[in-house]
Protein backbone atom coordinates (compact mmCIF):
# COMPACT_ATOMS: atom_id res chain seq x y z
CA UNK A 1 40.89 -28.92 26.57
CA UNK A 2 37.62 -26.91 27.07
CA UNK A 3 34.95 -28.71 29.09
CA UNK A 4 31.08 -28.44 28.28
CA UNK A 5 27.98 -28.72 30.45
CA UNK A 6 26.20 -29.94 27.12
CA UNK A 7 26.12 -30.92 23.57
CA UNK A 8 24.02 -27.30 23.02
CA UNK A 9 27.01 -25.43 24.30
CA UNK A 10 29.70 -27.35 21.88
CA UNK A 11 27.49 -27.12 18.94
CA UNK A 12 27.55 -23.81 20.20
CA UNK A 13 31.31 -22.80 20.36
CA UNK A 14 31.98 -24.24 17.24
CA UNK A 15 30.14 -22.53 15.03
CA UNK A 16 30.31 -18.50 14.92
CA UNK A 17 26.66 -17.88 14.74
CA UNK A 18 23.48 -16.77 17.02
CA UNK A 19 19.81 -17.70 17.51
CA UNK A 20 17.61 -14.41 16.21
CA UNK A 21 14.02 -14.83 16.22
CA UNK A 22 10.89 -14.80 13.99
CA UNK A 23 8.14 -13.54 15.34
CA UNK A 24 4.27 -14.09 14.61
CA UNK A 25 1.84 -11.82 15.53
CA UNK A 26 0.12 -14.14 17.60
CA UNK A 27 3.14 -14.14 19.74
CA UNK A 28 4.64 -17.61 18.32
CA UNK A 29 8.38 -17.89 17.52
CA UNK A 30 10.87 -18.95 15.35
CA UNK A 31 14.51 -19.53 15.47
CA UNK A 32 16.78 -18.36 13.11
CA UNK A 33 20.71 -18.55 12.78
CA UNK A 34 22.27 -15.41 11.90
CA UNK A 35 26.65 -15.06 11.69
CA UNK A 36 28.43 -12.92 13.50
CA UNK A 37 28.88 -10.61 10.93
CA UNK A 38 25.31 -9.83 10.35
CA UNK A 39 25.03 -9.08 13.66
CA UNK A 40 27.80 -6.67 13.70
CA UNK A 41 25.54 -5.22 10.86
CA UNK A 42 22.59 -4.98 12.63
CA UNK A 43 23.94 -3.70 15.73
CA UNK A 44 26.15 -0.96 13.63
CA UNK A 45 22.36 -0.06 12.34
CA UNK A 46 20.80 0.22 15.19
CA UNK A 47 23.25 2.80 15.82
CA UNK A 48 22.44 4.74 13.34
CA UNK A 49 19.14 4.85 14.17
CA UNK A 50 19.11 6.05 17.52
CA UNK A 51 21.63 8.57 16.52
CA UNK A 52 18.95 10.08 14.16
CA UNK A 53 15.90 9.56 16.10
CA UNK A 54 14.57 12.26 18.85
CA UNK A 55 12.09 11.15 21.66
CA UNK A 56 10.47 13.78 24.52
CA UNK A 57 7.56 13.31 26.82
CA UNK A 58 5.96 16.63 26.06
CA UNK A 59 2.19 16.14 27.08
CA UNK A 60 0.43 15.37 29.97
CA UNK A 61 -2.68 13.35 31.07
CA UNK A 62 -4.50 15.88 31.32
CA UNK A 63 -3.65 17.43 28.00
CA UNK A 64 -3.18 14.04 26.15
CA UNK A 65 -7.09 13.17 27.38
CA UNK A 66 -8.35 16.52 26.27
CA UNK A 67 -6.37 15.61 22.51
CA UNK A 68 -8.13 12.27 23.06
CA UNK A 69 -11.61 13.30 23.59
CA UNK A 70 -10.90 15.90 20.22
CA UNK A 71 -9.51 12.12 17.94
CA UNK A 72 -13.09 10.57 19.01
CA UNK A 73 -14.71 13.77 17.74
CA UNK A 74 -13.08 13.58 14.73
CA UNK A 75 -14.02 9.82 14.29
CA UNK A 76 -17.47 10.96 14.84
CA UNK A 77 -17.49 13.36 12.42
CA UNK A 78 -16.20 11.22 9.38
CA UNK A 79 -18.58 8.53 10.54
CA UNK A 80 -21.35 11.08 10.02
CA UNK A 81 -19.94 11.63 6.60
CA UNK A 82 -19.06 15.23 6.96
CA UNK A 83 -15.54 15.25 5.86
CA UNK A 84 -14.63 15.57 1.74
CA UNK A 85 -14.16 12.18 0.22
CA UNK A 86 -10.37 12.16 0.63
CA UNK A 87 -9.81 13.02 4.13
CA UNK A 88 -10.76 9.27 5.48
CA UNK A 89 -9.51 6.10 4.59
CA UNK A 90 -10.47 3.13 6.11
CA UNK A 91 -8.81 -0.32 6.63
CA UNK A 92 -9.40 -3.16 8.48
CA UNK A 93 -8.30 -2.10 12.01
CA UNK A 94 -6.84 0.88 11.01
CA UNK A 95 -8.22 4.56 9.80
CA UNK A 96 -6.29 7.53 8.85
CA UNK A 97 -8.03 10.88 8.90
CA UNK A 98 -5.52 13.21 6.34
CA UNK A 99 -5.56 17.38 7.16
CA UNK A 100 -3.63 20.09 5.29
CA UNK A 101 -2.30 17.68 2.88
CA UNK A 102 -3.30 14.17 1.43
CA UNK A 103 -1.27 11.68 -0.81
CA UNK A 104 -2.36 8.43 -2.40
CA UNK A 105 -0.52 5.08 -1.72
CA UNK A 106 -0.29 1.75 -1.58
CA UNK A 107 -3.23 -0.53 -2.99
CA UNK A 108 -4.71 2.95 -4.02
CA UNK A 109 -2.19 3.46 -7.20
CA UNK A 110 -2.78 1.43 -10.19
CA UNK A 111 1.24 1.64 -10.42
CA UNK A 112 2.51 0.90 -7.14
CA UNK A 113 5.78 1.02 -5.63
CA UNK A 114 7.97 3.93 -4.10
CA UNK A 115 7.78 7.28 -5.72
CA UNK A 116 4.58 6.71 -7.44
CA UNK A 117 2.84 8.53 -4.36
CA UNK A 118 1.19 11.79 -5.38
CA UNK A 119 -0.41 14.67 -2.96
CA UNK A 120 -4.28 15.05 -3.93
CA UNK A 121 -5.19 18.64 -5.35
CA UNK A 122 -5.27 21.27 -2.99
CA UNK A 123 -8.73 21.43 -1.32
CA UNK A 124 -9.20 18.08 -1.90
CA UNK A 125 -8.87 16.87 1.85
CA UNK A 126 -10.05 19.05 4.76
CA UNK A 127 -7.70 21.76 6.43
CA UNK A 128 -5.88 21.32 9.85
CA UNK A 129 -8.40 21.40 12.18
CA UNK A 130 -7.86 24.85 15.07
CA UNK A 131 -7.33 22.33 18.08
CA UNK A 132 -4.65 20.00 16.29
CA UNK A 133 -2.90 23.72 15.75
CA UNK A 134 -3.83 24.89 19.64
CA UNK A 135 -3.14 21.49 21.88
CA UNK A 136 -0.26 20.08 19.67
CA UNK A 137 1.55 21.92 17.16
CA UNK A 138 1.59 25.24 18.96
CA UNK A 139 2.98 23.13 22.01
CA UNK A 140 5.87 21.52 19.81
CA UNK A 141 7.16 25.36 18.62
CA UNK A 142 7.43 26.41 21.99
CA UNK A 143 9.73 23.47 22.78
CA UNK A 144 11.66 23.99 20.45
CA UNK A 145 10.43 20.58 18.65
CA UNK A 146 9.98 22.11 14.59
CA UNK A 147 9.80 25.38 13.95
CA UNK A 148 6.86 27.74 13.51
CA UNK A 149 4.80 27.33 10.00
CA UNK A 150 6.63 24.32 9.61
CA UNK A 151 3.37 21.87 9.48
CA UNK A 152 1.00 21.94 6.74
CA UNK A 153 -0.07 18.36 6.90
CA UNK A 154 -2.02 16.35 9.87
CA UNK A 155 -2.66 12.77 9.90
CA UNK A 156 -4.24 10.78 12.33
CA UNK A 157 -3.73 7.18 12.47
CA UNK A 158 -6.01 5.31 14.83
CA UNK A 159 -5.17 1.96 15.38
CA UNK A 160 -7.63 -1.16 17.10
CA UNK A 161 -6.05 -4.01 18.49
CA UNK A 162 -4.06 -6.17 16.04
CA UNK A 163 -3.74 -3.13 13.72
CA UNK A 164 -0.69 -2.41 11.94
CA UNK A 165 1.42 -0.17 9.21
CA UNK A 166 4.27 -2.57 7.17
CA UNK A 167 7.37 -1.56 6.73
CA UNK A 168 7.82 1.13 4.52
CA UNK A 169 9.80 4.75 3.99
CA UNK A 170 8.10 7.95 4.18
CA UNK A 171 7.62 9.25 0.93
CA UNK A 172 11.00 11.63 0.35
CA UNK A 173 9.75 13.27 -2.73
CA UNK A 174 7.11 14.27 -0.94
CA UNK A 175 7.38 14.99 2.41
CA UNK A 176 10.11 17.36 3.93
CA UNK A 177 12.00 16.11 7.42
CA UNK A 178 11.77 15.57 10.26
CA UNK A 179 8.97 13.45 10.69
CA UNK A 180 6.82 14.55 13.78
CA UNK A 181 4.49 12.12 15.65
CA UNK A 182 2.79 12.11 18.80
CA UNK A 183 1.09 9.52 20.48
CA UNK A 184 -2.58 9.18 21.99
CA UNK A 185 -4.50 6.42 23.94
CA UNK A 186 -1.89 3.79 24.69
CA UNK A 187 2.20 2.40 24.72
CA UNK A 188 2.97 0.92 21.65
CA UNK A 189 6.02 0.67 19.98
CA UNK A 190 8.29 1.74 16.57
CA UNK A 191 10.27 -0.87 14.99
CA UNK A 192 12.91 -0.66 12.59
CA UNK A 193 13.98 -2.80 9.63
CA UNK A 194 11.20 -5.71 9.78
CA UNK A 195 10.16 -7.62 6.81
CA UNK A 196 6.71 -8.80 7.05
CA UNK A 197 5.23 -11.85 5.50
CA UNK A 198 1.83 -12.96 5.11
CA UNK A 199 -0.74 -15.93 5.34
CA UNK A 200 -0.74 -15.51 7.96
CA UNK A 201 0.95 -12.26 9.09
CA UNK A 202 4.52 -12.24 10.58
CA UNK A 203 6.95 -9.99 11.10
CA UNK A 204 10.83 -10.80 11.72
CA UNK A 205 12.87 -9.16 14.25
CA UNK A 206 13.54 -5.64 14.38
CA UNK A 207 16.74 -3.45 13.85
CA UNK A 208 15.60 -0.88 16.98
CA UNK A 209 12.73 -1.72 18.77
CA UNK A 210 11.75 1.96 20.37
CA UNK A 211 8.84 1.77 22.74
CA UNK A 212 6.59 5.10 22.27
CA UNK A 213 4.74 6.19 25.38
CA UNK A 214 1.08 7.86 25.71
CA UNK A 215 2.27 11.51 25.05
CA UNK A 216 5.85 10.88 23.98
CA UNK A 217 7.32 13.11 20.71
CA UNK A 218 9.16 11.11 18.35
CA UNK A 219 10.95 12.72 15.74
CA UNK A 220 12.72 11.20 12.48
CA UNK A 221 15.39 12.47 10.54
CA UNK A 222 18.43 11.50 9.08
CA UNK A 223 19.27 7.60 8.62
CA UNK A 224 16.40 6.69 10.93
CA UNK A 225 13.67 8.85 8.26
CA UNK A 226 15.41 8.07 4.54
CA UNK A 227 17.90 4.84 5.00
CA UNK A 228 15.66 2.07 6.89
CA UNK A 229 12.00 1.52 6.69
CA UNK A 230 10.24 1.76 10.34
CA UNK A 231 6.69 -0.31 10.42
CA UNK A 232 3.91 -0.94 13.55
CA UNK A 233 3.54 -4.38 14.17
CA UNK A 234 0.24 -5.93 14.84
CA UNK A 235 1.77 -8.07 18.64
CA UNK A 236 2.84 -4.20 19.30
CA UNK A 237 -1.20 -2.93 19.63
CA UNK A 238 -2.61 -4.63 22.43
CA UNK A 239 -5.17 -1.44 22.59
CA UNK A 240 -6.44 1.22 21.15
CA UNK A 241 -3.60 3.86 19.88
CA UNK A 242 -3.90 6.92 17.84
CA UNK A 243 -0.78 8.82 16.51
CA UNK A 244 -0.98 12.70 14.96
CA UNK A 245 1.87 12.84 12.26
CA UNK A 246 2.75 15.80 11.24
CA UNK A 247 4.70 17.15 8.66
CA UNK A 248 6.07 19.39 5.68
CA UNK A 249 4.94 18.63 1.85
CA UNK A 250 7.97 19.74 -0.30
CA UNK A 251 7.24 22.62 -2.70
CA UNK A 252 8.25 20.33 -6.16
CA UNK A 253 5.93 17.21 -4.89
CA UNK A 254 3.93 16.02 -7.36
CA UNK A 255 0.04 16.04 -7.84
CA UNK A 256 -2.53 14.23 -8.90
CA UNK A 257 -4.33 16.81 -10.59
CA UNK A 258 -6.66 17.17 -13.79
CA UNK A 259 -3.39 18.22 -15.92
CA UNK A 260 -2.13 14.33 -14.59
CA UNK A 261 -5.23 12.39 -15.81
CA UNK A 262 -6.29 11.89 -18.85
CA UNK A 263 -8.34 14.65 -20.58
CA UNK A 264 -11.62 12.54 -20.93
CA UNK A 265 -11.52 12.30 -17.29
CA UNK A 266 -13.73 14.98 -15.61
CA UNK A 267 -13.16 15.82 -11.77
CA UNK A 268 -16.34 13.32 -11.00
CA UNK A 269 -14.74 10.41 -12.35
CA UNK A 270 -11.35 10.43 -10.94
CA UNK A 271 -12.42 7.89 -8.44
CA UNK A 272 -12.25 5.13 -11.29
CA UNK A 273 -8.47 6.03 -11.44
CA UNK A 274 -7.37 5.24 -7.89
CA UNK A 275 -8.64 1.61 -6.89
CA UNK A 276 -11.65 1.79 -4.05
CA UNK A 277 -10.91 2.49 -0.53
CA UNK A 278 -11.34 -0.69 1.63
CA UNK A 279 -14.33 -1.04 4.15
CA UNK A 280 -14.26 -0.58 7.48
CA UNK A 281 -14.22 -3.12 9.69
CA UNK A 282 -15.18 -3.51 13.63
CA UNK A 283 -12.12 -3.97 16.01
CA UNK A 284 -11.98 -7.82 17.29
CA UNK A 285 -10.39 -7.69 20.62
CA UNK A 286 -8.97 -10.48 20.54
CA UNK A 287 -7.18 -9.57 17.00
CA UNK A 288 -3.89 -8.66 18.72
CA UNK A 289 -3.03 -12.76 20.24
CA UNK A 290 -3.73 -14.44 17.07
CA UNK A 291 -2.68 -14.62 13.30
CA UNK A 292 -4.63 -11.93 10.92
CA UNK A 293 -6.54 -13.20 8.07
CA UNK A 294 -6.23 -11.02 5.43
CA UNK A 295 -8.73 -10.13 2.77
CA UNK A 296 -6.76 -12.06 0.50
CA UNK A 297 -7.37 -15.40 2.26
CA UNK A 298 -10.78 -14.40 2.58
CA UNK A 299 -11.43 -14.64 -1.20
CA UNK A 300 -9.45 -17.33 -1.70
CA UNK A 301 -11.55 -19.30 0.98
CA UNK A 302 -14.60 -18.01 -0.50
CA UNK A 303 -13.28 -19.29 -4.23
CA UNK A 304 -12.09 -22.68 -2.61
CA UNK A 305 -16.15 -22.96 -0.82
CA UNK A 306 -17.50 -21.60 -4.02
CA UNK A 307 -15.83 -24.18 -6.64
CA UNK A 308 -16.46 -27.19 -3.81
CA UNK A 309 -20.17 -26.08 -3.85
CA UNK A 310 -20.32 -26.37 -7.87
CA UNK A 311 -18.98 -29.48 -7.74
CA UNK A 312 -21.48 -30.58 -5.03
CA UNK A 313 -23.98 -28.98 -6.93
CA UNK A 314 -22.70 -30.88 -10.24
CA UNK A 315 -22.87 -34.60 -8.38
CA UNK A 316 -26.38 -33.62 -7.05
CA UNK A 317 -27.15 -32.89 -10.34
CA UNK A 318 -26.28 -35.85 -12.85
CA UNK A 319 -27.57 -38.13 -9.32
CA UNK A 320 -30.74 -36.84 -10.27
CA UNK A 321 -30.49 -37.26 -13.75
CA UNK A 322 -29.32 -40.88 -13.37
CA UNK A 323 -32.34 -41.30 -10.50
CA UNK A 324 -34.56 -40.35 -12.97
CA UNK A 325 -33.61 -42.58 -15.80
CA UNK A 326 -33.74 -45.07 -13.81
CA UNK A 327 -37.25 -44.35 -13.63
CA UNK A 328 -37.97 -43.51 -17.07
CA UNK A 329 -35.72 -46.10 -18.93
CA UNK A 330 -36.82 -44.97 -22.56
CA UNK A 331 -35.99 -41.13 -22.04
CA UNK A 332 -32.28 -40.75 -22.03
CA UNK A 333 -30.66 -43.78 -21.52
CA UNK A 334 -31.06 -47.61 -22.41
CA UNK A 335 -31.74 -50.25 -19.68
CA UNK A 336 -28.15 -50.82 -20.11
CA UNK A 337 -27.40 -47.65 -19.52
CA UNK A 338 -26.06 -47.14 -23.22
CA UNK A 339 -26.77 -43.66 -24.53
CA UNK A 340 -29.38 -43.17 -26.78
CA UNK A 341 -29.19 -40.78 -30.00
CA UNK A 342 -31.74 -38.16 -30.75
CA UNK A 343 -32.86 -36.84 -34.02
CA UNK A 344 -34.47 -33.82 -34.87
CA UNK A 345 -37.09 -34.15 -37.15
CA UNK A 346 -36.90 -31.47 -39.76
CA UNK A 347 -39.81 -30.06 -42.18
CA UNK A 348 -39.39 -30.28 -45.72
């Protein structure tokens, strides 16, 4: 008969299941039980994940400070207001700066969900700056990375501390593969397969968790680009990070163009089609070791403050009136408090 240290390890034995986690982005955990089964699952997918996913350390510090010091002037630039209206969109803690080639998505489309994404006219967003073609993409052809002319859309994502991107799939009916990124300022890290929750923000365990290094080449394809979502969690920016993605539109992706609105719709009003792009919002340090609040549990403090402060404002109110009767006895209400009835006095 087996012998156990502790009840923990018979509990254990008998039952073919294993402790996963839940994470929060302030760094908090929860246990989950998960079968044996859907672990063979999970580990069978992180196979197929690494089999389809390409990393290189390509850049050095030298050349990943000079791309650096190029990001900030871009930031500069947009801040100045000198790019066209498309090429920046801002979100709390994160900013992404679109080149070549730029797409609307998520809380932009009035009909959301996945293949709803279109590509902007053409000229819409700025071209590919010279020095993303000189320091990065020229580097990638001559190892081998993609081939030449293969990139004809830039984005930069520039992450603060606490920032994230959810889960999601890059679009396929637009976007040709691989997927190319490169990273700038910091380590982070790409996970795959998360679900996120919110209020607050959490994020459960990941399929593959693939650490990306300052200057590292990560390239999608495969399983790892089409079959599983990959996401940024917010625990996994601890400092600044910035990451040039670049890519290939396909030739049939569709636009959102003047032939896809509606005809009253002039070129100067297409803004009132796509929902407005969120402020910005200054980095809080401190963002990364504690749960985001999101915008929506912003308003619905502000609605919750709001209605208290009518009904304050509704107590102070008939106080008052009752304050006053008391003074007045004859102009609303009886001695007794019993309401009196007014009549208007009409002209004949």
């Amino acid at each position: 008969m087996a012998s156990f240290t502790d009840l923990r390890e018979k509990l254990k034995s008998m039952t073919p299941h294993r402790d996963k986690v839940f994470e929060y982005s302030n760094g908090e955990k929860r246990k989950y039980r998960e079968s044996d089964d859907d672990e063979e699952r999970r580990d069978a997918e992180a196979r197929k994940v690494k089999s389809s996913v390409k990393q290189a350390h390509i850049f050095t510090q030298e050349e990943c400070a000079r791309i650096e010091a190029k990001i900030d002037e871009v930031v500069a630039k947009a801040d100045k207001g000198l790019y066209r209206e498309h090429t920046v969109d801002r979100a709390p803690l994160r900013n992404k700066y679109f080149f070549g080639e730029g797409y609307t998505y998520g809380s932009q489309l009035e009909k959301r969900g996945p293949g709803q994404e279109r590509l902007y006219s053409r000229g819409e967003v700025d071209e590919i700056p010279d020095w993303v073609h000189e320091l990065v993409i020229d580097r990638l052809v001559t190892h081998g990375v993609i081939p030449e002319g293969f990139v004809n859309s830039a984005v930069i994502n520039d992450y603060q501390p606490g920032g994230c991107i959810v889960s999601h799939v890059d679009p396929i009916h637009i976007f040709e593969r691989p997927i190319v990124s490169v990273s700038f300022f910091s380590d982070s890290a790409l996970c795959f397969g998360c679900k996120f929750q919110f209020k607050p923000i959490r994020v459960s365990e990941p399929v593959l968790y693939l650490p990306v290094r300052r200057g590292s080449v990560t390239v999608l394809s495969g399983y790892a680009a089409d079959d599983i979502t990959h996401c940024i969690r917010p625990q996994d920016i601890k400092e600044r990070r910035a990451v040039i993605i670049l890519r290939k539109t396909r030739a049939d992706a569709p636009r959102l163009n003047s032939s896809s609105l509606s005809p009253s719709i002039h070129s100067s009003e297409r803004r009132h089609v796509l929902k407005a792009k969120r402020s910005h919002r200054k980095a809080d340090p401190d963002a990364a070791h504690r749960p985001r609040i999101l915008e929506m549990d912003k308003e619905l403090q502000r609605r919750s403050l709001s209605s208290r402060q009518r009904r304050h404002d509704g107590d102070s109110s008939e106080n008052s009136w009752r304050r006053a009767d008391e003074r007045e006895p004859g102009s609303r209400y009886t001695h007794d408090h019993t309401p009196t009835r007014r009549v208007k006095m009409r002209r004949h």
